[in-house]
Protein backbone atom coordinates (compact mmCIF):
# COMPACT_ATOMS: atom_id res chain seq x y z
CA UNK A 1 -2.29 1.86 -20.34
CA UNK A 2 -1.26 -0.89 -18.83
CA UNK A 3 -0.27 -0.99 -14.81
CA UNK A 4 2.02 -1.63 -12.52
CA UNK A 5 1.95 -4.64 -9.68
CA UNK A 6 3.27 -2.97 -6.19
CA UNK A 7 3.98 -5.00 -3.11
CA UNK A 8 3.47 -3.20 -0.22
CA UNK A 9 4.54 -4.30 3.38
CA UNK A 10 2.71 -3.11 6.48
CA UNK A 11 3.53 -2.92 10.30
CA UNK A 12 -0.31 -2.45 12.10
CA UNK A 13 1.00 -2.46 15.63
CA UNK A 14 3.14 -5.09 15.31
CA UNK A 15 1.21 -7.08 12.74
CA UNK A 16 2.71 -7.92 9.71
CA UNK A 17 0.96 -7.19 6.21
CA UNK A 18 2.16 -8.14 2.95
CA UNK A 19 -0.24 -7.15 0.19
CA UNK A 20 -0.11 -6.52 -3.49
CA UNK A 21 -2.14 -4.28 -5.82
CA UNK A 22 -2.12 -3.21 -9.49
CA UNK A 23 -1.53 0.78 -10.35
CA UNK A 24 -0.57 3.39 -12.71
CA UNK A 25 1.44 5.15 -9.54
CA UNK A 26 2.87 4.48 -5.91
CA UNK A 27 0.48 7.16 -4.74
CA UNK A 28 -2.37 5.12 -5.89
CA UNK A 29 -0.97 1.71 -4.94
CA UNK A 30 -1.00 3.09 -1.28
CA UNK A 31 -4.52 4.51 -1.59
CA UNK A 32 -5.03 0.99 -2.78
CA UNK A 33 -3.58 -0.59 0.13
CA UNK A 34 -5.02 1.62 2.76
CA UNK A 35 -8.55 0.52 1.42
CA UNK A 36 -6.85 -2.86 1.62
CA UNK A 37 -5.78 -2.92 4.74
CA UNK A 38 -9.48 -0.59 6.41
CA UNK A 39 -11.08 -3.96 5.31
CA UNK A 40 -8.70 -6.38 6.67
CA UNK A 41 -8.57 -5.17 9.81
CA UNK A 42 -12.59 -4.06 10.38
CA UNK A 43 -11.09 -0.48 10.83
CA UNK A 44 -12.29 3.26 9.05
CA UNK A 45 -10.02 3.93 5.56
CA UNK A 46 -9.37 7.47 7.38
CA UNK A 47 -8.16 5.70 10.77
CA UNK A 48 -5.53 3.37 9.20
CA UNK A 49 -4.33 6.34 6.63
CA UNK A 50 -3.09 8.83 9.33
CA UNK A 51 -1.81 5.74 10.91
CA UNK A 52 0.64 5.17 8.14
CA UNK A 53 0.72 9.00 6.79
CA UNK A 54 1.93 10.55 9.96
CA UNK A 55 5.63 10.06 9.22
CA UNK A 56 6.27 9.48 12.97
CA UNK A 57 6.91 6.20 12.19
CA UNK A 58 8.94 3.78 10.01
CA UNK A 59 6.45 1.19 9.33
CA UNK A 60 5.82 0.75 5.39
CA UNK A 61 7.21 -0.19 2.38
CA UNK A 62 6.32 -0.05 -1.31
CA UNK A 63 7.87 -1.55 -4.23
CA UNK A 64 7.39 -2.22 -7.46
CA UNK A 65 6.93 -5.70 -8.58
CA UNK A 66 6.82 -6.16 -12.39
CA UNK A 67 6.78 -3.09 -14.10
CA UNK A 68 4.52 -2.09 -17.07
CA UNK A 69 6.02 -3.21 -20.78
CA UNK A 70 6.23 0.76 -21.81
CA UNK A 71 8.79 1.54 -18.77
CA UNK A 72 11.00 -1.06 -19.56
């Protein structure tokens, strides 16, 4: 099974991020973003998760990209 490509925009304390990452699911293309984004910015997976999961603030965006041939 093929996968989608997901853009995902970030907001790290007024940083910009715009990163992109293959997946079957948006729940995995963030997972794959957080991991991402840890290694980017030198910081634990966990810390930059709850930074994002917290839902206190408005500060990412998926979408999907190109979607996989079977979906269309």
């Amino acid at each position: 099974m093929k996968n989608n490509l997901y853009k995902g925009t970030f907001n790290w304390y007024g940083e910009n991020y715009t990163l992109y990452t293959h997946a079957k699911c948006q729940s995995k293309a963030f997972s794959n973003f957080v991991t991402q984004l840890s290694k980017l910015l030198e910081r634990e997976r966990s810390a930059v998760s709850v930074y994002f999961v917290d839902g206190s603030k408005d500060n990412w965006k998926i979408t999907v990209e190109r979607r996989r041939k079977d979906e269309i």
